[in-house]
Protein backbone atom coordinates (compact mmCIF):
# COMPACT_ATOMS: atom_id res chain seq x y z
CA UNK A 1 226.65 7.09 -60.54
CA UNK A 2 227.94 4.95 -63.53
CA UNK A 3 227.60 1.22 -63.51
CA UNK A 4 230.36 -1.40 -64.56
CA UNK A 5 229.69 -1.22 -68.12
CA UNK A 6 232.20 -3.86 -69.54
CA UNK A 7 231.57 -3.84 -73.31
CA UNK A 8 232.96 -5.44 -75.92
CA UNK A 9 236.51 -7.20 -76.11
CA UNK A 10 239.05 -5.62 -73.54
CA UNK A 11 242.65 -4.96 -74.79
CA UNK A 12 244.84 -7.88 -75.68
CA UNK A 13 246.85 -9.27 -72.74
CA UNK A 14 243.67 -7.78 -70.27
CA UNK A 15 241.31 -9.40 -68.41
CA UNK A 16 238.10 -7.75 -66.99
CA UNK A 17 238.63 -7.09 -63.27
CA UNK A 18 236.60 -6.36 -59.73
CA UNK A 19 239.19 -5.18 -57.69
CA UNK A 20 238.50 -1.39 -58.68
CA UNK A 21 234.64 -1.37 -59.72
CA UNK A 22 233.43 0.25 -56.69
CA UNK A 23 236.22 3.03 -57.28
CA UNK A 24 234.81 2.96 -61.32
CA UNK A 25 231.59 2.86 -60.37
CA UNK A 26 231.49 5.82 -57.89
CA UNK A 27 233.21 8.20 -59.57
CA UNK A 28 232.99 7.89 -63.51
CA UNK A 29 230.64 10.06 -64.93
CA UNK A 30 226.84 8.80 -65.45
CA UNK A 31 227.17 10.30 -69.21
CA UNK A 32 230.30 8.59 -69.81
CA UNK A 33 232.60 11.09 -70.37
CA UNK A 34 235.22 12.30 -71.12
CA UNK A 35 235.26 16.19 -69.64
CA UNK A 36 237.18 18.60 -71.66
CA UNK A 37 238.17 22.29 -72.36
CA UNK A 38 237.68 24.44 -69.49
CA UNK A 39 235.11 22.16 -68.08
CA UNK A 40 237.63 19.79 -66.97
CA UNK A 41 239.01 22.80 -64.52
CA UNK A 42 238.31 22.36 -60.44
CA UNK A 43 237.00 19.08 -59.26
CA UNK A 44 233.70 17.49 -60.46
CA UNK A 45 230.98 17.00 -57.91
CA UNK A 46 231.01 13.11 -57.94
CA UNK A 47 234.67 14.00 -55.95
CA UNK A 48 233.71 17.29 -54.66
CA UNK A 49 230.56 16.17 -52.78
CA UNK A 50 232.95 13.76 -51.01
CA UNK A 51 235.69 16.45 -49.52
CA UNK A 52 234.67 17.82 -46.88
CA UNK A 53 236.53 21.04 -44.99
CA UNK A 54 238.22 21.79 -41.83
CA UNK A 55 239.87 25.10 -40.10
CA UNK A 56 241.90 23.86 -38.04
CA UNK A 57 243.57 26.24 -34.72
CA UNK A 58 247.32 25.48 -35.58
CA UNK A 59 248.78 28.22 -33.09
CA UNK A 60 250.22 25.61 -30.86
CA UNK A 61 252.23 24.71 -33.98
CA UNK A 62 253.36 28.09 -33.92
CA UNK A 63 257.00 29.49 -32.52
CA UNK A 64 256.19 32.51 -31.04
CA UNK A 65 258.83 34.79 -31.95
CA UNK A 66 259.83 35.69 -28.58
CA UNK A 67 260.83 32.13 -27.56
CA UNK A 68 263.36 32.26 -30.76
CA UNK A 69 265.55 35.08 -28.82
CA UNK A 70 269.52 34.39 -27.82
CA UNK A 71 271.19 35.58 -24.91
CA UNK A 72 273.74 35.60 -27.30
CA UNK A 73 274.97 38.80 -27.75
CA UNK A 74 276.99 37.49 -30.71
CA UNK A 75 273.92 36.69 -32.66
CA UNK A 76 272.45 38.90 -35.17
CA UNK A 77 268.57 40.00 -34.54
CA UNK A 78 266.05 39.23 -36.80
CA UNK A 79 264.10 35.94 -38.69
CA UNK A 80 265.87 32.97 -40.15
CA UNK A 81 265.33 33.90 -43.77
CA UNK A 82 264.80 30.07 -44.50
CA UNK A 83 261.78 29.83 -42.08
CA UNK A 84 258.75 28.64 -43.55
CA UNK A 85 260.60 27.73 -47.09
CA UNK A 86 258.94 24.92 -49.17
CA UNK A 87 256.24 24.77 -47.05
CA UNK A 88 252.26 24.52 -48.60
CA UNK A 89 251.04 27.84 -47.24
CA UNK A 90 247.82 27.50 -48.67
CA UNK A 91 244.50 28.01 -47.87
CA UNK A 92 243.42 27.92 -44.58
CA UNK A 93 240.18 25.40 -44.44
CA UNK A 94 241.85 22.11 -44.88
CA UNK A 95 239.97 19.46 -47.20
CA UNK A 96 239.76 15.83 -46.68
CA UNK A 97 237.96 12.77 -47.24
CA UNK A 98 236.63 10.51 -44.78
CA UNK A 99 237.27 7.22 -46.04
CA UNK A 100 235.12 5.30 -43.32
CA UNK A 101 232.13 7.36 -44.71
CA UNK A 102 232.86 6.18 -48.56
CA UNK A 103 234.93 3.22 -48.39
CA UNK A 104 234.35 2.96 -52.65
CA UNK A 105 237.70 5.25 -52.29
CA UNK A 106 239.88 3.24 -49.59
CA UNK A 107 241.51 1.13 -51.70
CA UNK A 108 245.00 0.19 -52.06
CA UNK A 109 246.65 1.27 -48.86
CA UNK A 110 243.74 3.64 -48.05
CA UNK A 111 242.13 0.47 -47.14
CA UNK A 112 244.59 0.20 -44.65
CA UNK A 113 243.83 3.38 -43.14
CA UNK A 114 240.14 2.36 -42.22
CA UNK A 115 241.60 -1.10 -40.36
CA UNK A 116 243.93 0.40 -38.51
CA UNK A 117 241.65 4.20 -38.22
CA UNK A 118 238.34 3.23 -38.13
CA UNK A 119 235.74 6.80 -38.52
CA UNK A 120 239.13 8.49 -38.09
CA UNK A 121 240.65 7.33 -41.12
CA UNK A 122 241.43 10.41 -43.11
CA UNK A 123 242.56 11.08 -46.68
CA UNK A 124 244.00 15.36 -46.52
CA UNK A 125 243.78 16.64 -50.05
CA UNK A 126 246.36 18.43 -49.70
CA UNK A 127 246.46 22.12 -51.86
CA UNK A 128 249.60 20.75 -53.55
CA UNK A 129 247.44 18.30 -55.23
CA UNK A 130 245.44 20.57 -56.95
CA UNK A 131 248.20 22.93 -57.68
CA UNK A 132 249.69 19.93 -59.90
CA UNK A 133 246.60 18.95 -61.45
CA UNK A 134 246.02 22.49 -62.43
CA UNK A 135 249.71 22.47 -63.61
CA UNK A 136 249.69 19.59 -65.51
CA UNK A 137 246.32 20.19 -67.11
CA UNK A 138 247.57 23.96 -68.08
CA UNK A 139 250.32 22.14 -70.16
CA UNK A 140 247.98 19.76 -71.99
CA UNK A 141 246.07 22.78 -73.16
CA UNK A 142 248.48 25.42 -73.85
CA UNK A 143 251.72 23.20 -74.36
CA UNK A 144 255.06 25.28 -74.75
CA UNK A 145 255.64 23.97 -78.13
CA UNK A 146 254.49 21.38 -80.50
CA UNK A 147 257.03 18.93 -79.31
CA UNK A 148 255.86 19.08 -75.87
CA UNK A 149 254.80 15.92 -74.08
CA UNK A 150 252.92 16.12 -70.28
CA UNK A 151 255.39 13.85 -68.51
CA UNK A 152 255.94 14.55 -65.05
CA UNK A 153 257.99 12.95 -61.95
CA UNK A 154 256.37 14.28 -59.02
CA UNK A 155 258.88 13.99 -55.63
CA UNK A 156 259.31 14.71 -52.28
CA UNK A 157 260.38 13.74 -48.92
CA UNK A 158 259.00 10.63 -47.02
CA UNK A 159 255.51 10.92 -45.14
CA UNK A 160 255.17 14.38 -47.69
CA UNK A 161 251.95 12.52 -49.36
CA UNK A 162 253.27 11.38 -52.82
CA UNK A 163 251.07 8.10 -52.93
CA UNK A 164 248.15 9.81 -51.54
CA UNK A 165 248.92 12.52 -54.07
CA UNK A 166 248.80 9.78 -56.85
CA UNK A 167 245.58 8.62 -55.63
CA UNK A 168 244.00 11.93 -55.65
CA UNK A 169 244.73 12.20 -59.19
CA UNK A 170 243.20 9.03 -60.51
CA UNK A 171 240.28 10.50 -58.18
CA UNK A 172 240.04 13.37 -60.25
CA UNK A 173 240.65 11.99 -63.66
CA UNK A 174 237.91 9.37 -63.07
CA UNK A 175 235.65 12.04 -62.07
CA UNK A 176 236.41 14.23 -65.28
CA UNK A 177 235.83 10.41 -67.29
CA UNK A 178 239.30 10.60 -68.35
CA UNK A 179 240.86 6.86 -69.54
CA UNK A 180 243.72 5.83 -66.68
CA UNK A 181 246.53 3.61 -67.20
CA UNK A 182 247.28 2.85 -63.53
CA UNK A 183 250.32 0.98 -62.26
CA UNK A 184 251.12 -0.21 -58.79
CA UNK A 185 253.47 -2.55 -59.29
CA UNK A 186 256.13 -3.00 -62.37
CA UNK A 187 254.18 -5.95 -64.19
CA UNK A 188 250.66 -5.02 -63.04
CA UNK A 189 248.46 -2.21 -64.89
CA UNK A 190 245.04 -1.10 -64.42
CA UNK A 191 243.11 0.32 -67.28
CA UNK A 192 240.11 2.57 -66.45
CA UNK A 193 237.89 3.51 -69.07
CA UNK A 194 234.46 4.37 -70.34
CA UNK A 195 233.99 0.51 -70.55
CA UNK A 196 235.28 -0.49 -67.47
CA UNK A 197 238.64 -1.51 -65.88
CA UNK A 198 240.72 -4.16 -67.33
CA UNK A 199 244.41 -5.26 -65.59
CA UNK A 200 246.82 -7.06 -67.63
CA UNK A 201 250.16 -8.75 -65.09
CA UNK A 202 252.10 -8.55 -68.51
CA UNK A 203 254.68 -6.71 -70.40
CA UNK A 204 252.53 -4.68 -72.80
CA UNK A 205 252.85 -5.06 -76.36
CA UNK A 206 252.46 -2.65 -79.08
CA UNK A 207 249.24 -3.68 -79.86
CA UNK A 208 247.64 -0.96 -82.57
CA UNK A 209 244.24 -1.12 -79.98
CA UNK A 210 246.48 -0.41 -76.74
CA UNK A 211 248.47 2.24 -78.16
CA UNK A 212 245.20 3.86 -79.68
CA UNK A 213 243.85 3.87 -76.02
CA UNK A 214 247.24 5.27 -74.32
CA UNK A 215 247.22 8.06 -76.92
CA UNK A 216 243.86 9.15 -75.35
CA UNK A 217 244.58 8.28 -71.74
CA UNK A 218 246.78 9.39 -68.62
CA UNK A 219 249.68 7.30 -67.27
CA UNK A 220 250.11 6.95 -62.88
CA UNK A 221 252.62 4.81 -61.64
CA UNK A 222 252.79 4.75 -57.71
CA UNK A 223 255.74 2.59 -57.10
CA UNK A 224 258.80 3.23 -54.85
CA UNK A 225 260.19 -0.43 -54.27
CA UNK A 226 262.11 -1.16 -57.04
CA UNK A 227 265.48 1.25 -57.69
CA UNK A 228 266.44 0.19 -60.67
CA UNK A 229 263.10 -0.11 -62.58
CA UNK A 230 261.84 2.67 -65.16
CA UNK A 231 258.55 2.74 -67.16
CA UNK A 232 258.34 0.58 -69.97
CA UNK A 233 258.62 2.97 -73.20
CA UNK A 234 255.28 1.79 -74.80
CA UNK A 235 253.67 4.71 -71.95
CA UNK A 236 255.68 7.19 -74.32
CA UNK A 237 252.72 7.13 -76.28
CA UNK A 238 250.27 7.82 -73.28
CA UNK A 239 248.82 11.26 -73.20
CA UNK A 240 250.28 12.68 -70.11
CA UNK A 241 252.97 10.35 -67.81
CA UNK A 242 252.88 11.03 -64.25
CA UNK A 243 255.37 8.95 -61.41
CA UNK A 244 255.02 9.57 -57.81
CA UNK A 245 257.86 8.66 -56.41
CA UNK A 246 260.77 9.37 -53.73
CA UNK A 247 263.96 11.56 -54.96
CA UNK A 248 265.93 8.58 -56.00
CA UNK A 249 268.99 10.03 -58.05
CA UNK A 250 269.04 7.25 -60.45
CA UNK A 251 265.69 6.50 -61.19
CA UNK A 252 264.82 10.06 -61.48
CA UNK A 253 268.08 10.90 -64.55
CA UNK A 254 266.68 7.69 -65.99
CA UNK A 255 262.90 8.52 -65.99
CA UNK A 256 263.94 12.35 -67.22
CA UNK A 257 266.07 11.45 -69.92
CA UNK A 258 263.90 8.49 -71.19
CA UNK A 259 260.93 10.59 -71.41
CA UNK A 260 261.69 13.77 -71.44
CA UNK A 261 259.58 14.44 -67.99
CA UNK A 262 259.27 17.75 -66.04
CA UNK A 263 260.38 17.71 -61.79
CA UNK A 264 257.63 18.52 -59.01
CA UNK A 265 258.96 18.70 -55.68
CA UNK A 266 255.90 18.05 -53.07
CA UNK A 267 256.18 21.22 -50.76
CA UNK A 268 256.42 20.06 -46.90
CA UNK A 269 253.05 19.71 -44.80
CA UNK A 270 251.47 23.60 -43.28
CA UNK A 271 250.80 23.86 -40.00
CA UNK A 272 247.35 24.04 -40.70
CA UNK A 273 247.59 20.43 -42.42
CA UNK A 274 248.90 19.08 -39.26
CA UNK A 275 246.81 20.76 -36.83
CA UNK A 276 243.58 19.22 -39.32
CA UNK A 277 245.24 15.62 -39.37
CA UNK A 278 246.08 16.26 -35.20
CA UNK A 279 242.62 17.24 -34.76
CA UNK A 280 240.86 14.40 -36.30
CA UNK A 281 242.96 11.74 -34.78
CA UNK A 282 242.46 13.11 -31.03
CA UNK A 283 239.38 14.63 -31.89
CA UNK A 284 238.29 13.55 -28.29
CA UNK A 285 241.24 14.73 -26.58
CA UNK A 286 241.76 18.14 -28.61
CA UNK A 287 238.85 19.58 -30.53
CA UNK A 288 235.68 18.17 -29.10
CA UNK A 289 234.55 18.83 -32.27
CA UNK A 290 235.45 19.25 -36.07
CA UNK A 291 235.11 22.93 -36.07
CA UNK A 292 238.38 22.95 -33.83
């Protein structure tokens, strides 16, 4: 485990800040980072030794084909052919955190899960999130062409996990000691690095020192509130851009055309996601245990 390091000056409008230190602290790598190449590929163990699996029994979720029949003799025989689409098929153990047992990664509105959860309160990686990471990693490597640049809106339906999904990410890219630029609000940016964090609550500057970090660091903006509000174009210059956020027409033309991004669309929760999140919550009632 790292320790706060904060050395030397921070960038010009940031201060040195607490709020994420724990988060810093657990996950940035003891050498300092930052993993590249193919070593930055599947999920370093200060993360992986906190995700813990789950197969879940979803057949309750399950039409059974039989109950689907008509008595009309009208209707054709035969599957809806739009069953199942855009749905995360993926594997069947379902991963998740338990944010009760390391509370260093309940922050933000995670923290929010533990009041209201308790030992319950349960953070599903979902196998979409990996997907993208792998996704957007694969460009940074082998971009299409040499005017490529990793920006990325990432959308989907409410209650689909986009904010969790944005979470997950700075997870990993901590892990991997990769430099964050992390905004939850329009005017408020974290800065995760080697050093430390730093937060600034002003409208950045093209200071030669920030744009030197942002050409080595990741951009994640969380932030759904404001309709009308786009990134400021100083995180052109950021290594990879990536905004969670819902499928808001106008922000998302204005986010594409401004920088150029790529869409994700979230697939919609598996069965076997459900039944995981079902059986945790009512472990009691359901499972009796977390083997299901």
């Amino acid at each position: 485990m790292a320790t706060q390091a904060q050395v030397g000056a921070t960038l010009r409008q940031f201060t040195w800040d607490a709020l994420y230190d724990d988060l810093w602290e657990t996950l940035w790598p003891a050498d300092g980072g930052p993993v590249e190449g193919e070593l930055s590929w599947g999920e370093p163990s200060a993360l992986l030794d906190r995700i813990e699996t789950l197969t879940p029994d979803d057949g309750w979720l399950r039409v059974n084909p039989s109950s689907k029949k008509s008595n009309d003799p009208n209707e054709g025989e035969g599957e809806d052919p739009s069953d199942g689409e855009d749905v995360d098929e993926g594997p069947a153990r379902i991963r998740y955190i338990n944010l009760k047992a390391h509370p260093a990664l309940a922050f933000d509105e995670l923290g929010l899960e533990v009041d209201q959860r308790g030992d319950k309160a349960t953070f599903v990686v979902r196998h979409e999130y990996g997907l993208f990471m792998e996704h957007a990693m694969s460009r940074l490597s082998n971009p299409p062409d040499d005017s490529y640049r990793a920006r990325f809106f990432v959308t989907g339906q409410p209650g689909i996990g986009k904010s969790f999904g944005c979470y997950y990410f700075l997870f990993r890219l901590l892990a991997l000691g990769q430099s964050v630029f992390f905004l939850n609000a329009p005017t408020t940016v974290y800065y995760f690095s080697s050093d430390g964090v730093q937060k600034s609550d002003e409208n950045l500057e093209g200071w030669p020192a920030t744009l030197e970090a942002l050409r080595k660091s990741w951009v994640l903006i969380d932030m759904d509130d404001t309709t009308d509000w786009t990134p400021p174009k100083i995180f052109n210059r950021a290594r990879c851009v990536v905004w969670t956020s819902a499928p808001q027409e106008v922000r998302m033309k204005k986010f594409l055309k401004r920088f150029g991004a790529e869409k994700w669309y979230m697939k919609a929760w598996s069965s076997k996601e459900i039944a995981a999140v079902t059986c945790i919550l009512f472990l009691m009632l359901f499972c009796g245990n977390y083997a299901c």
